[in-house]
C-alpha atoms as a PDB file:
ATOM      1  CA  UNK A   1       0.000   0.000   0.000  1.00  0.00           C
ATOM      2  CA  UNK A   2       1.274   3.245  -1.156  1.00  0.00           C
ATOM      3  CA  UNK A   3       1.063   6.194   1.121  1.00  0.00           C
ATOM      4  CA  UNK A   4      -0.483   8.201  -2.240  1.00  0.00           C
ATOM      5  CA  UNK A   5      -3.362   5.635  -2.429  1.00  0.00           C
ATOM      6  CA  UNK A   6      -6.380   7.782  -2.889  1.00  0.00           C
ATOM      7  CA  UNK A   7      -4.587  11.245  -2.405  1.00  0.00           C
ATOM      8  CA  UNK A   8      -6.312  13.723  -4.903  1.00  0.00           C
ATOM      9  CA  UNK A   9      -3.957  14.438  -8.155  1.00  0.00           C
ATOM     10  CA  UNK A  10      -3.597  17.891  -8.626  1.00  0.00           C
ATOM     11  CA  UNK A  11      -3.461  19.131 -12.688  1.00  0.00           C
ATOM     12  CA  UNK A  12      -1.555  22.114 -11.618  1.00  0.00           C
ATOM     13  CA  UNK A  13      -1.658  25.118 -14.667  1.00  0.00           C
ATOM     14  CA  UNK A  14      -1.120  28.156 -12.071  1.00  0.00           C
ATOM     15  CA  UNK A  15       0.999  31.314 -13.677  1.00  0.00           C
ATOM     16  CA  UNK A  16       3.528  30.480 -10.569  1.00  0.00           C
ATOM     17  CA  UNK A  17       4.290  27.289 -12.805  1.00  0.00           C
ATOM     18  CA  UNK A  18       4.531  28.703 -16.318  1.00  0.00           C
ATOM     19  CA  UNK A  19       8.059  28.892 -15.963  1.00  0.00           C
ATOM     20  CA  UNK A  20       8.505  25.097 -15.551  1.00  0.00           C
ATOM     21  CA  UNK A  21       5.850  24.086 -17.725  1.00  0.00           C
ATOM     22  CA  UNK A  22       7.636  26.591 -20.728  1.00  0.00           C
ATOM     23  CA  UNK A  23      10.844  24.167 -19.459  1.00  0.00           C
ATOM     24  CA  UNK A  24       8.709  20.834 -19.912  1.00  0.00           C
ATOM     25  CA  UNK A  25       8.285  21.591 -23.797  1.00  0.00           C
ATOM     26  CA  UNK A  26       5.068  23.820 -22.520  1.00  0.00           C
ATOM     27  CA  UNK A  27       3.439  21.271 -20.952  1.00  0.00           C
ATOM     28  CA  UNK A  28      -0.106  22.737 -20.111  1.00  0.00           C
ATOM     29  CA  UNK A  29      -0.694  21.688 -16.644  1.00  0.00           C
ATOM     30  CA  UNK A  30       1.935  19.801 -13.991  1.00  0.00           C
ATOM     31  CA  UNK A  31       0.188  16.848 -12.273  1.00  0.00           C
ATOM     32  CA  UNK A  32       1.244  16.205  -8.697  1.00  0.00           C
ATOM     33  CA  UNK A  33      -0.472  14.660  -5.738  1.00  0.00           C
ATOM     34  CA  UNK A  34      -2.015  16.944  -2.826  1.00  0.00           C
ATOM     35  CA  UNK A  35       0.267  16.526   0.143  1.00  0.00           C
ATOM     36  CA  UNK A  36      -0.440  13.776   2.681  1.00  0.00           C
ATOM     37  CA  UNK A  37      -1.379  15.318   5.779  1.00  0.00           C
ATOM     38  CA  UNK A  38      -0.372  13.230   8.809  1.00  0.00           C
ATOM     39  CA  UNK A  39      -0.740  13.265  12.132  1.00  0.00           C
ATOM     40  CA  UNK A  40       1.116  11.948  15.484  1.00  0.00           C
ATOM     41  CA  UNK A  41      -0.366   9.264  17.419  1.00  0.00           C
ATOM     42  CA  UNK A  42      -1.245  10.581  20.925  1.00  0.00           C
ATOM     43  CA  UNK A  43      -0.217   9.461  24.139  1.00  0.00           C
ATOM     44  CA  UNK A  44      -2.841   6.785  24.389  1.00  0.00           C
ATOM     45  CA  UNK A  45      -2.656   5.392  20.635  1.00  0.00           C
ATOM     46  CA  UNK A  46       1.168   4.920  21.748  1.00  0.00           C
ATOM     47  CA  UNK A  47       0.986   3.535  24.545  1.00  0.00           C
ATOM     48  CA  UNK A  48      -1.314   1.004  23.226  1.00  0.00           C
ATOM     49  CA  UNK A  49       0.897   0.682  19.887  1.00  0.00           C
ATOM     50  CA  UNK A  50       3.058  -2.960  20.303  1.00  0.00           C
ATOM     51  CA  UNK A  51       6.650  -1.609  19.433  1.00  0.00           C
ATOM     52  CA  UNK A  52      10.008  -3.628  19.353  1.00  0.00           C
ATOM     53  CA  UNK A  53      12.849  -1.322  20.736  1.00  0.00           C
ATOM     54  CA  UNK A  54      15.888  -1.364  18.356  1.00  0.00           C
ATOM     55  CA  UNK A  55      19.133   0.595  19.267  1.00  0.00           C
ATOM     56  CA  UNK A  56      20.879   2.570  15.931  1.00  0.00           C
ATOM     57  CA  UNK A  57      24.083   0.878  15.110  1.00  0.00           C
ATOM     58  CA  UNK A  58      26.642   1.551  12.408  1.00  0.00           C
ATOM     59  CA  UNK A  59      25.172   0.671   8.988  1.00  0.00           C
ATOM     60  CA  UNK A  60      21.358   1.328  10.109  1.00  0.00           C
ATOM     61  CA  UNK A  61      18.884   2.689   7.783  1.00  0.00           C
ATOM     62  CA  UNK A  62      15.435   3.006   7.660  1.00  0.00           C
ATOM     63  CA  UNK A  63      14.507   1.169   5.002  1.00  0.00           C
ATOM     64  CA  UNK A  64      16.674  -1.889   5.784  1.00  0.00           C
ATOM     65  CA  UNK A  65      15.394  -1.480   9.619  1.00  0.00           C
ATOM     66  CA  UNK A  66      11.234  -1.088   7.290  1.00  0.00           C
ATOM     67  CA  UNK A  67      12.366  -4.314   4.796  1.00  0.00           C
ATOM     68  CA  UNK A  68      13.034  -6.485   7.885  1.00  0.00           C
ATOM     69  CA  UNK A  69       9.892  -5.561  10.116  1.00  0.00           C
ATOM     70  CA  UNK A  70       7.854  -4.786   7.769  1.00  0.00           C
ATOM     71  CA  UNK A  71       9.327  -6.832   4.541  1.00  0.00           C
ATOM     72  CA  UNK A  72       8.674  -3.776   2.441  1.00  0.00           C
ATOM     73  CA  UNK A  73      11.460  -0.951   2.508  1.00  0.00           C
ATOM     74  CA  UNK A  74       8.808   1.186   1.314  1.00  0.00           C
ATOM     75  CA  UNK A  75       7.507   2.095   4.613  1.00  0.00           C
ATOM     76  CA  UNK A  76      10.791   3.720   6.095  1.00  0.00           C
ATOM     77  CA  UNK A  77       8.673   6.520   6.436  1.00  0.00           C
ATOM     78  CA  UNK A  78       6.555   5.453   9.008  1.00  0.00           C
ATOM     79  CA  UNK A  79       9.803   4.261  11.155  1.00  0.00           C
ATOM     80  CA  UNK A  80      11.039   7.578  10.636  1.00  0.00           C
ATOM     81  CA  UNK A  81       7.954   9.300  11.338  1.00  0.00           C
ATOM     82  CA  UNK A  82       6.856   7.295  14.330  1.00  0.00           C
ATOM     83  CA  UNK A  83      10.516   8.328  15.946  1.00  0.00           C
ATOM     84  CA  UNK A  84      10.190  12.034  14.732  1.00  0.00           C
ATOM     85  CA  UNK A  85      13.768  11.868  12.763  1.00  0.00           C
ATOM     86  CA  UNK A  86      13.300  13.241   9.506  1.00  0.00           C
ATOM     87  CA  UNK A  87      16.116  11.739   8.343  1.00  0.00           C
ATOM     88  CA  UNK A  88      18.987   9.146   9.613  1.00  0.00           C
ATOM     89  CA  UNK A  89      21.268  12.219   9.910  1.00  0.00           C
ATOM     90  CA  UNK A  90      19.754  13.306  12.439  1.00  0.00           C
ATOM     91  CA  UNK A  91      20.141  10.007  14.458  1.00  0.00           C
ATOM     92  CA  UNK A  92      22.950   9.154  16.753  1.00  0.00           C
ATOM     93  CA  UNK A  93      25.133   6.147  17.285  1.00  0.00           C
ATOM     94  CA  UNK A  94      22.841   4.021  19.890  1.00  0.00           C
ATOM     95  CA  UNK A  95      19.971   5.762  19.800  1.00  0.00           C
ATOM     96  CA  UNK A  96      16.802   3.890  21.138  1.00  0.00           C
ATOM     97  CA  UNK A  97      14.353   3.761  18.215  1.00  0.00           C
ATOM     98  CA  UNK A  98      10.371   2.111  18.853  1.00  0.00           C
ATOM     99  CA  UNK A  99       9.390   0.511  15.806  1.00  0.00           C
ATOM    100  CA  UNK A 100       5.419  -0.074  15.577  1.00  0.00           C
ATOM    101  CA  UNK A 101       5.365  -4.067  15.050  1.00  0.00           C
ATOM    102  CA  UNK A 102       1.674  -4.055  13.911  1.00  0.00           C
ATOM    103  CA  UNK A 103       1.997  -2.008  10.350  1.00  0.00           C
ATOM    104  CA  UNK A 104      -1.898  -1.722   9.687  1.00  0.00           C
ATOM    105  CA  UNK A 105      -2.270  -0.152  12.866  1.00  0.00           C
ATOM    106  CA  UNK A 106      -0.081   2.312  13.141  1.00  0.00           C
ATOM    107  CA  UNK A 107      -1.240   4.207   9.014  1.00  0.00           C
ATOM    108  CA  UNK A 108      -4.300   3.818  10.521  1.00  0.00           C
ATOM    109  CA  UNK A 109      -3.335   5.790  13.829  1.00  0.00           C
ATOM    110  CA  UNK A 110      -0.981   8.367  11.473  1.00  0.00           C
ATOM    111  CA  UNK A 111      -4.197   8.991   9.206  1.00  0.00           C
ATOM    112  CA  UNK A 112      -3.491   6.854   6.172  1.00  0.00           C
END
């Protein structure tokens, strides 16, 4: 499941965009999807969330830490969101990560 999966598409043909559709062989309208709007689980929906604590070691990334949980490296996002790290830069050397086990629930709890 895709985290696009019945977001709107936008057909985007705004003057602020003229200049990149001129570049795109003047393309007539840019077609994007409307940004996801998600939210954080509350205090309750986490503490009821089943998580597996997992401690970031050399060589960690999110979507090897997504492919093994989740067997889809696709969902590094929710890892990363669930944790509040935007990216793996901004993670340190045995850092204590929670990583929701049960995959349905927790898109369900971030508004997917």
């Amino acid at each position: 499941m895709s985290r696009y999966n019945g977001k709107r598409v936008l057909n985007n043909n705004s003057e602020f965009y003229r200049f990149l559709r001129q570049r795109r062989q003047n393309q007539k309208n840019i077609r994007h999807y409307g940004t996801p709007v998600l939210r954080n689980p509350g205090l309750i929906e986490r503490t009821a969330m089943p998580t597996n604590a997992h401690i970031w070691t050399t060589g960690d990334h999110f979507y090897k830490i997504a492919a093994q949980y989740y067997n889809d490296p696709k969902y590094w996002w929710v890892i990363a969101w669930y944790n509040g790290f935007p990216t793996e830069g901004d993670i340190t050397l045995g850092t204590i990560i929670d990583i929701p086990i049960n995959l349905e629930r927790i898109l369900i709890a971030l508004g997917m």
